[in-house]
Every structure is written in C-alpha cells, then in structure tokens.
N, C-alpha and C. Protein backbone atom coordinates (compact mmCIF):
# COMPACT_ATOMS: atom_id res chain seq x y z
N UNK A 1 32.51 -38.77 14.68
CA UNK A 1 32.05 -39.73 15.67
C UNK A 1 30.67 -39.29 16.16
N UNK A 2 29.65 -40.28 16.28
CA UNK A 2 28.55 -40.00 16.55
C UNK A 2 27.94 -40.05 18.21
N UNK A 3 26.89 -39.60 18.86
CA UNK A 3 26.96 -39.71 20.16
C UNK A 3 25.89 -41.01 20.22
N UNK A 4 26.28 -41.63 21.39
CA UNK A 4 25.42 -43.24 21.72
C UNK A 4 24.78 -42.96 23.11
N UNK A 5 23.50 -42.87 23.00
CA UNK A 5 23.16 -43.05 24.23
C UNK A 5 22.68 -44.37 25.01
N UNK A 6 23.12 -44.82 25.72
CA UNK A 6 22.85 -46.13 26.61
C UNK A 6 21.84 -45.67 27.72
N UNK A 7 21.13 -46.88 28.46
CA UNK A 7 20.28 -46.70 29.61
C UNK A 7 21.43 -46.39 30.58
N UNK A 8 21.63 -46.09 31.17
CA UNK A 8 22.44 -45.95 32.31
C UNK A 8 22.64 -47.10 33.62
N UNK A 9 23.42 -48.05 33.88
CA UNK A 9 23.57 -48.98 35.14
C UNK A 9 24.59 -48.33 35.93
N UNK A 10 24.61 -49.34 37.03
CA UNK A 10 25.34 -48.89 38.47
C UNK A 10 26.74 -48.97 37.82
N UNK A 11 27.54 -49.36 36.99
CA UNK A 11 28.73 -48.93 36.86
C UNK A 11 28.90 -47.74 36.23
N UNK A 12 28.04 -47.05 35.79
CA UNK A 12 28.54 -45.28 35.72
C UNK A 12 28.35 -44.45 36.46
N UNK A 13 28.20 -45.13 37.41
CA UNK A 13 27.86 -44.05 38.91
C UNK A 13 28.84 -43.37 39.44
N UNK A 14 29.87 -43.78 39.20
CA UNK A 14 31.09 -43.23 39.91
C UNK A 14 31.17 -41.82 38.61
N UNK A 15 31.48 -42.10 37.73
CA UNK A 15 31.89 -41.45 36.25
C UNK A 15 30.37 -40.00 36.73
N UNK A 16 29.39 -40.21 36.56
CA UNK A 16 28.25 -39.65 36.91
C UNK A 16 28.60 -38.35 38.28
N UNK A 17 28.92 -39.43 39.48
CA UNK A 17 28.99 -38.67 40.70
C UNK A 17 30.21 -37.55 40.69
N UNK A 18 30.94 -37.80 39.57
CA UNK A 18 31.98 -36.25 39.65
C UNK A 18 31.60 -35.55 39.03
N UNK A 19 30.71 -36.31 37.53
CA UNK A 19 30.21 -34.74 37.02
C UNK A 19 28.93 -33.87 38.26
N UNK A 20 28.26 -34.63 38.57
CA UNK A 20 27.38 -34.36 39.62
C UNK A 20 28.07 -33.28 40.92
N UNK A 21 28.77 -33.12 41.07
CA UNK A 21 29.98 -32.53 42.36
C UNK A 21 30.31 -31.05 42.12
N UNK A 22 30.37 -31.14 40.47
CA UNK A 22 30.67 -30.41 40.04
C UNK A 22 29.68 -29.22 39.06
N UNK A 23 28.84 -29.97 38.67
CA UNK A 23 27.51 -29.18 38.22
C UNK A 23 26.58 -28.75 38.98
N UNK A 24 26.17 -29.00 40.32
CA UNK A 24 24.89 -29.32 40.88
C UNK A 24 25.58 -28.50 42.48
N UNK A 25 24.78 -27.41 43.41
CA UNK A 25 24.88 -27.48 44.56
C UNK A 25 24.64 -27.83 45.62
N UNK A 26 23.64 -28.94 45.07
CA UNK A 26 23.15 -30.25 45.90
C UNK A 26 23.12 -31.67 44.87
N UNK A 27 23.90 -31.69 44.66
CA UNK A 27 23.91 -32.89 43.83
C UNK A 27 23.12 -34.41 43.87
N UNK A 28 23.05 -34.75 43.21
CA UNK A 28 22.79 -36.78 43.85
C UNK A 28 23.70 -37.38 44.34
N UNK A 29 23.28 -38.48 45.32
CA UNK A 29 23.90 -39.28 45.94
C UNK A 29 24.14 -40.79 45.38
N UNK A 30 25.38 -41.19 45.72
CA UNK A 30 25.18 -42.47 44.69
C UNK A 30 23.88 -43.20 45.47
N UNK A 31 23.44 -42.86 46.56
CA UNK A 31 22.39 -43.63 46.54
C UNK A 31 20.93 -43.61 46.18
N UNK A 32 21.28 -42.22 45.68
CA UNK A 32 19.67 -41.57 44.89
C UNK A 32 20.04 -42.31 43.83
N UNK A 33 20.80 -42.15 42.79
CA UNK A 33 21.40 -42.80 41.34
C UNK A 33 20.95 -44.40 41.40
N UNK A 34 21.77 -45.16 42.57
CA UNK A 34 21.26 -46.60 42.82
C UNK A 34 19.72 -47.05 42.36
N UNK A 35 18.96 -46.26 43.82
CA UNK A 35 17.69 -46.35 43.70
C UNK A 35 16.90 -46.33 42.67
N UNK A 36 17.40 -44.88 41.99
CA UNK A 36 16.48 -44.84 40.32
C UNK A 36 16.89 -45.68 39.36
N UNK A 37 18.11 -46.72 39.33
CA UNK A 37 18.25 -47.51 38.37
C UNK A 37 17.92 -48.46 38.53
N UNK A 38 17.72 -49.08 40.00
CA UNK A 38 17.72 -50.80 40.58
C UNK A 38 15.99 -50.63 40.99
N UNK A 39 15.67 -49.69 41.51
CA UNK A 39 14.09 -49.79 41.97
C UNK A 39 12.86 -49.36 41.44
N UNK A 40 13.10 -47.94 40.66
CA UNK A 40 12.41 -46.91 39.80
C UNK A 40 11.67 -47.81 38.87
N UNK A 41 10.91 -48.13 38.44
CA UNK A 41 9.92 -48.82 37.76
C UNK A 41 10.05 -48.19 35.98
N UNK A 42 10.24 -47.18 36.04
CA UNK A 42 10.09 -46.19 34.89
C UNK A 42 11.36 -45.16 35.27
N UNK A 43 12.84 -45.43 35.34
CA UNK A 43 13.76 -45.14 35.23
C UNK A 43 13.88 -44.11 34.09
N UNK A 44 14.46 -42.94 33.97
CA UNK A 44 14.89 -42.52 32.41
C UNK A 44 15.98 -41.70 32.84
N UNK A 45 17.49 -42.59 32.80
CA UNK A 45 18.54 -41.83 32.86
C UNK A 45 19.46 -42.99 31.68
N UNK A 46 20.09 -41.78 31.46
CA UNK A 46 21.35 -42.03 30.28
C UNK A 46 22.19 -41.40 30.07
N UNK A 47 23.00 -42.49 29.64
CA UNK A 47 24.29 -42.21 29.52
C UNK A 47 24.68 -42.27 28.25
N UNK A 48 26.11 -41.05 27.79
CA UNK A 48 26.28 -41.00 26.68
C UNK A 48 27.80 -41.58 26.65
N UNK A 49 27.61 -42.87 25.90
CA UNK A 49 28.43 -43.31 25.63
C UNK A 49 30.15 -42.83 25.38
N UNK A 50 29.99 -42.08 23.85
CA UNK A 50 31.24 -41.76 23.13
C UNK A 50 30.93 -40.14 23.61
N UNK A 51 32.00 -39.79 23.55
CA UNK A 51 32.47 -38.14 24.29
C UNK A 51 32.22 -37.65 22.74
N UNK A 52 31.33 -36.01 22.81
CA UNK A 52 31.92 -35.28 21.87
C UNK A 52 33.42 -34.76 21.96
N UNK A 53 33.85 -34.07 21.00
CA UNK A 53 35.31 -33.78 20.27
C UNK A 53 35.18 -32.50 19.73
C-alpha cells in the first residue's frame, strides 16, 4: 500500500489535534489549524491519507 498525501481541510482537525497532544509541548490549537487552512493564502499542510503498515 502506497502513502497519499492530500491538502489537508477542517475535517482532519480533530484526527490532527490528538496527534498534536501528544507529540508537541505546546501544540496547535484547532484554531491555529483553522486559520492556516481557511485564511493562510499559501497554506502547506498535509495529510496522509492511507496509514503505513
């Protein structure tokens, strides 16, 4: 299985904000995440689709 990367929208924010909780000792806020996807002009976050195995 190969990995897919997608642009990232507001429905992986949730999926995002636990890895975030858990990696980070200041993490993002879903409303930093919001902002850079809905306002950011030049956005570059992604998401990887299919899980490695």
């Amino acid at each position: 299985m190969g990995v897919q990367l997608v642009q990232m929208t507001v429905d992986h924010i949730p999926g995002v904000l636990e890895i975030e909780q858990v990696s980070f000792p200041t993490p993002w806020s879903q409303q930093a995440f919001t902002y850079e996807i809905l306002s950011n002009n030049l956005p570059i976050i992604w998401w990887q689709r299919n899980r490695i195995r």
